[in-house]
PDB file of N, CA and C in Angstrom:
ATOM      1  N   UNK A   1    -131.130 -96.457 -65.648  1.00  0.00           N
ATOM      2  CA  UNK A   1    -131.786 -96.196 -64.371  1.00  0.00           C
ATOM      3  C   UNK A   1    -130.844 -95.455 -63.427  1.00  0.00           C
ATOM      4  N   UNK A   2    -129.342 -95.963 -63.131  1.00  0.00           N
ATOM      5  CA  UNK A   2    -128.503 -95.032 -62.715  1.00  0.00           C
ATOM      6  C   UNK A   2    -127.994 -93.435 -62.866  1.00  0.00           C
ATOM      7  N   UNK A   3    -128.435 -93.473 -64.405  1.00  0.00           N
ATOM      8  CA  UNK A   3    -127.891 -92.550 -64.812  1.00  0.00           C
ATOM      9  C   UNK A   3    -128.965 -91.123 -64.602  1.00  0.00           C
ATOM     10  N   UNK A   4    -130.261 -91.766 -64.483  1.00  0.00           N
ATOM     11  CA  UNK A   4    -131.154 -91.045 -64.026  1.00  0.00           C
ATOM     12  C   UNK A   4    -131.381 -90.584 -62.732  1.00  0.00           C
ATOM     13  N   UNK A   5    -130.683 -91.468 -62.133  1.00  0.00           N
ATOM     14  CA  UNK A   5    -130.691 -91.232 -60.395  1.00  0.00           C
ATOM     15  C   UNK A   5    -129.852 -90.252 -59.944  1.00  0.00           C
ATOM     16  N   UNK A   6    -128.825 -90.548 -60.932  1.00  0.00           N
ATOM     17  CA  UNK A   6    -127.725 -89.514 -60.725  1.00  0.00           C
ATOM     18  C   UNK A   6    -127.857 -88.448 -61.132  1.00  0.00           C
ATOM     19  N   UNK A   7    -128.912 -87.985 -62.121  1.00  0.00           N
ATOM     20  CA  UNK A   7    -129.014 -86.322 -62.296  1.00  0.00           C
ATOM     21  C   UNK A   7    -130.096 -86.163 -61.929  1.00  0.00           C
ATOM     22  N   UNK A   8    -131.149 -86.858 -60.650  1.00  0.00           N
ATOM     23  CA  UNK A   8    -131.766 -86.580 -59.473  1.00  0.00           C
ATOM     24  C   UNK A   8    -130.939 -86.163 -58.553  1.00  0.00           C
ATOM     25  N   UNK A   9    -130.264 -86.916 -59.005  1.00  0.00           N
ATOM     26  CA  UNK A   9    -129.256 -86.842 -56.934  1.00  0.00           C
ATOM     27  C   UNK A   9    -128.143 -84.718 -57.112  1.00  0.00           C
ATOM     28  N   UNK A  10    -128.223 -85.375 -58.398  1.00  0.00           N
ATOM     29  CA  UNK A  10    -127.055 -83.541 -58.568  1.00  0.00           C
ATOM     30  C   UNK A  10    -127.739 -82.772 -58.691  1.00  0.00           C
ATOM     31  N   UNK A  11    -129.561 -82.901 -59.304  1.00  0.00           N
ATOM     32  CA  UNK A  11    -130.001 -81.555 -59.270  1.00  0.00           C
ATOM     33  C   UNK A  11    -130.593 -81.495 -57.738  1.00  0.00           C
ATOM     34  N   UNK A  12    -130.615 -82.272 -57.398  1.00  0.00           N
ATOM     35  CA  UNK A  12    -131.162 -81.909 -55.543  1.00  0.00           C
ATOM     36  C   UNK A  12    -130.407 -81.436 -54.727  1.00  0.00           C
ATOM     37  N   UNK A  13    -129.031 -81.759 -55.255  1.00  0.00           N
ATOM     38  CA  UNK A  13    -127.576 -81.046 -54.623  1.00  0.00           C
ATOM     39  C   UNK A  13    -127.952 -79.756 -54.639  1.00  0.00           C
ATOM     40  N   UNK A  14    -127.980 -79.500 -55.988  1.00  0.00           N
ATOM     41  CA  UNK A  14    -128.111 -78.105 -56.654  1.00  0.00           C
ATOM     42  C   UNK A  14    -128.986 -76.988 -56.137  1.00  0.00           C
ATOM     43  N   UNK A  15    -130.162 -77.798 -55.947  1.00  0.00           N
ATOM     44  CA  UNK A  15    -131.357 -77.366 -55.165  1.00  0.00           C
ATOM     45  C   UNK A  15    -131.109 -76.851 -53.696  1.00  0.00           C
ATOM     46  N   UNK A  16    -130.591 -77.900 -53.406  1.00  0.00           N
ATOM     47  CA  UNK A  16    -130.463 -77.799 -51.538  1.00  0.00           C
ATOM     48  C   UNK A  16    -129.315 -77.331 -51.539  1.00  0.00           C
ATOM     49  N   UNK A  17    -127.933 -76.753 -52.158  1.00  0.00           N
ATOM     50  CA  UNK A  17    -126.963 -76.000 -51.815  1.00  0.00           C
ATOM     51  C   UNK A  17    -128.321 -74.282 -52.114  1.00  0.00           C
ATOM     52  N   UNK A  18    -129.083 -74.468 -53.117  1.00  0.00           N
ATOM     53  CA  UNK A  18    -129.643 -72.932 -53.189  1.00  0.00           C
ATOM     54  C   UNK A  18    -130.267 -73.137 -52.011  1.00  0.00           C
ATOM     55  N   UNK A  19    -131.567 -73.733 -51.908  1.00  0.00           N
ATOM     56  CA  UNK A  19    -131.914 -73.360 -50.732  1.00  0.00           C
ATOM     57  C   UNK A  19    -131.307 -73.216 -48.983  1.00  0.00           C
ATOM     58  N   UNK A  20    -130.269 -73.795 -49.120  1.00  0.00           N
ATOM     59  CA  UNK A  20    -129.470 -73.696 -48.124  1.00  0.00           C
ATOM     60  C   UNK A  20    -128.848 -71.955 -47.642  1.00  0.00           C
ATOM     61  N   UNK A  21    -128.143 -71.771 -48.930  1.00  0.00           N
ATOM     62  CA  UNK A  21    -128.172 -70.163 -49.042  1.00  0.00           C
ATOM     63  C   UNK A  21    -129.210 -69.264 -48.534  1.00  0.00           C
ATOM     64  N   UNK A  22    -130.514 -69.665 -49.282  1.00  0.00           N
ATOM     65  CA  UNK A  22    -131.918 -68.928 -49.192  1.00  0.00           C
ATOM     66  C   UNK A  22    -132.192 -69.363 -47.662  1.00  0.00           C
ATOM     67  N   UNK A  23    -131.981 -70.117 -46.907  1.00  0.00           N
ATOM     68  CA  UNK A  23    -132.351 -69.931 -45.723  1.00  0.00           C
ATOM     69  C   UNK A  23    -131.555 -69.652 -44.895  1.00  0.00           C
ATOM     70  N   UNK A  24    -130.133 -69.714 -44.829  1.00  0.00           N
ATOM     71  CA  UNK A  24    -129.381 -68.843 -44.469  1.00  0.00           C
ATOM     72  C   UNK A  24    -129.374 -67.649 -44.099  1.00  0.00           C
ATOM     73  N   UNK A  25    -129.866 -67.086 -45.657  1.00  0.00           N
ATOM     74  CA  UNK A  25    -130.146 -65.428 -45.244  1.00  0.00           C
ATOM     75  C   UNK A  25    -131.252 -65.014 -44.594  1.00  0.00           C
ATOM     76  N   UNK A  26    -131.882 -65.679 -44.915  1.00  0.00           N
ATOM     77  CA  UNK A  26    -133.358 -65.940 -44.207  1.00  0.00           C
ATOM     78  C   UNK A  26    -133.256 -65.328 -42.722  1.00  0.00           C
ATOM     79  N   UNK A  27    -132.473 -66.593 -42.514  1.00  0.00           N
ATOM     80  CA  UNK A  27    -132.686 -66.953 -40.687  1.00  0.00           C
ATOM     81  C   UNK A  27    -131.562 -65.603 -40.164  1.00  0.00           C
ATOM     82  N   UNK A  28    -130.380 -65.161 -41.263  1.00  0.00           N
ATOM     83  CA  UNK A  28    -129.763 -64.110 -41.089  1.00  0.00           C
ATOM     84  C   UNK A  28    -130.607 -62.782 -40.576  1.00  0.00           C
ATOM     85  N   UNK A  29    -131.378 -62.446 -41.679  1.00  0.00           N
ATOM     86  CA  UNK A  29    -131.968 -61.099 -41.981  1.00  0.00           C
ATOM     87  C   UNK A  29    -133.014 -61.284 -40.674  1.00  0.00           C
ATOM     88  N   UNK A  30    -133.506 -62.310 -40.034  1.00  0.00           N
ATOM     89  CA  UNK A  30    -134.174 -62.727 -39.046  1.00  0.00           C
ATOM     90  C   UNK A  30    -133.757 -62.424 -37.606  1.00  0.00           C
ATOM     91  N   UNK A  31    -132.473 -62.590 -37.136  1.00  0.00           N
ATOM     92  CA  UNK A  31    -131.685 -62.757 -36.040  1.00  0.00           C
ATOM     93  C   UNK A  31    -131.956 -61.459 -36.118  1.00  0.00           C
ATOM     94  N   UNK A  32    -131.613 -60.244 -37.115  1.00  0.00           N
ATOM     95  CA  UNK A  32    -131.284 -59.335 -37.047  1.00  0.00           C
ATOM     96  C   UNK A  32    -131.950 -58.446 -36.557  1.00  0.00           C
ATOM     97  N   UNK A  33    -133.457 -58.734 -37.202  1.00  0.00           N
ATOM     98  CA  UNK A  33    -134.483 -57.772 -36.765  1.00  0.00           C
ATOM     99  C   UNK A  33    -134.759 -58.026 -35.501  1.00  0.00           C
ATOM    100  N   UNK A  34    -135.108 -59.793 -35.031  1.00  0.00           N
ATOM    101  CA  UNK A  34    -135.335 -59.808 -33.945  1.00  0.00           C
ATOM    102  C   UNK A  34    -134.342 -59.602 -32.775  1.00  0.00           C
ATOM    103  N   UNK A  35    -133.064 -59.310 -32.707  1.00  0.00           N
ATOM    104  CA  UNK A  35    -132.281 -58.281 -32.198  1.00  0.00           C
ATOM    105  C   UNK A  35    -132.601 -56.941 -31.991  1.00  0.00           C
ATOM    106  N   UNK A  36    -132.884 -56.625 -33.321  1.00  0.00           N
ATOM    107  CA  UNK A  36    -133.192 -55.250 -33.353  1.00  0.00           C
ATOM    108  C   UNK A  36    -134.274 -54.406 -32.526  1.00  0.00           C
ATOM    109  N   UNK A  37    -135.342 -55.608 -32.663  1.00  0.00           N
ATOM    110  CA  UNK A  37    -136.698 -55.291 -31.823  1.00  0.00           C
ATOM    111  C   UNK A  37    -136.594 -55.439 -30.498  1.00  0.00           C
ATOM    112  N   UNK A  38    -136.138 -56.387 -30.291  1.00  0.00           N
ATOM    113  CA  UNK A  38    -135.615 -57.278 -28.876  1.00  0.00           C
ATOM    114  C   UNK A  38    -135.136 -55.760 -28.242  1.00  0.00           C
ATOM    115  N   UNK A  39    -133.779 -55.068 -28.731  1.00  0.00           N
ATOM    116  CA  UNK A  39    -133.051 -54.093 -28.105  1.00  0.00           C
ATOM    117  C   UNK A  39    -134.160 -53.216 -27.594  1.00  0.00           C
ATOM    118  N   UNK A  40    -135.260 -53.045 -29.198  1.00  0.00           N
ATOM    119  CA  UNK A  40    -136.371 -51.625 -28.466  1.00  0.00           C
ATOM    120  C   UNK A  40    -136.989 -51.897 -27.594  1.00  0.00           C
ATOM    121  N   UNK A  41    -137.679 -53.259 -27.780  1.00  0.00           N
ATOM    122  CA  UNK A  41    -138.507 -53.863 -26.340  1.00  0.00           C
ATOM    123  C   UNK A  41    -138.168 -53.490 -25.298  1.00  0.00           C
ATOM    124  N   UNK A  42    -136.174 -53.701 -24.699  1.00  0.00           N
ATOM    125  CA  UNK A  42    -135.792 -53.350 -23.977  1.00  0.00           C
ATOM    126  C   UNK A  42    -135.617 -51.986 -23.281  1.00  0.00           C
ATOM    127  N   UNK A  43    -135.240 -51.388 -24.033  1.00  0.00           N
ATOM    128  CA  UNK A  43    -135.190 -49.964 -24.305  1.00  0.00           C
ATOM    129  C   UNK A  43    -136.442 -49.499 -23.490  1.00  0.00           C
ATOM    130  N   UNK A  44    -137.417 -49.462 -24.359  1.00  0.00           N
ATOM    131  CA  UNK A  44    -138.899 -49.446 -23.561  1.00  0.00           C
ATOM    132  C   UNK A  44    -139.248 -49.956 -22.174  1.00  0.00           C
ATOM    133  N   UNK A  45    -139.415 -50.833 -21.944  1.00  0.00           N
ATOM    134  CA  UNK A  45    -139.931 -51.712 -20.701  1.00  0.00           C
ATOM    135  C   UNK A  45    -138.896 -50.653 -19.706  1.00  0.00           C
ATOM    136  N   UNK A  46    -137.529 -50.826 -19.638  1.00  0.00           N
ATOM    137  CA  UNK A  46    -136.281 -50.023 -18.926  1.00  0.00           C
ATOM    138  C   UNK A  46    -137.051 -48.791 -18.591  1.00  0.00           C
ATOM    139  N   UNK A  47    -137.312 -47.699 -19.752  1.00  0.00           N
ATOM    140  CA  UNK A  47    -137.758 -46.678 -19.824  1.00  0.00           C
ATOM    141  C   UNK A  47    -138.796 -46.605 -18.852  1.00  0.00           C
ATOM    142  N   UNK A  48    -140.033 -47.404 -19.465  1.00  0.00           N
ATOM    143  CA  UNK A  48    -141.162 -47.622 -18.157  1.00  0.00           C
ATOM    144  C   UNK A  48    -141.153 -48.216 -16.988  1.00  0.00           C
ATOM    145  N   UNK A  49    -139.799 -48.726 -16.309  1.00  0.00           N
ATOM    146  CA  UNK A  49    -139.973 -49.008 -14.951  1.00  0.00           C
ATOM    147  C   UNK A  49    -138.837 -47.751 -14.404  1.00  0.00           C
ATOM    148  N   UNK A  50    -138.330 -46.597 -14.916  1.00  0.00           N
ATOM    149  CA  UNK A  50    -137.546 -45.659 -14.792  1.00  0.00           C
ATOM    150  C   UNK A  50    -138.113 -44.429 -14.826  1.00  0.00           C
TER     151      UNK A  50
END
């Protein structure tokens, strides 16, 4: 019964170190755009009260 728990418990490690990665980049590739957009928004709005 232990021994089963225990290669639950390491493949969930396994699991959640990947998905940890995978949302990482996630939330990475995320910041980025919404930076990115954020800047044009700005850009714009600036533009139209100028």
């Amino acid at each position: 019964m232990s021994s089963l728990l225990h290669i639950f418990w390491s493949l969930l490690c396994l699991e959640g170190q990947h998905l940890l990665s995978l949302s990482l980049s996630l939330s990475l590739s995320l910041s980025l755009s919404h930076t990115h957009t954020h800047s044009l928004t700005h850009t714009h709005t600036h533009t139209m009260h100028a």
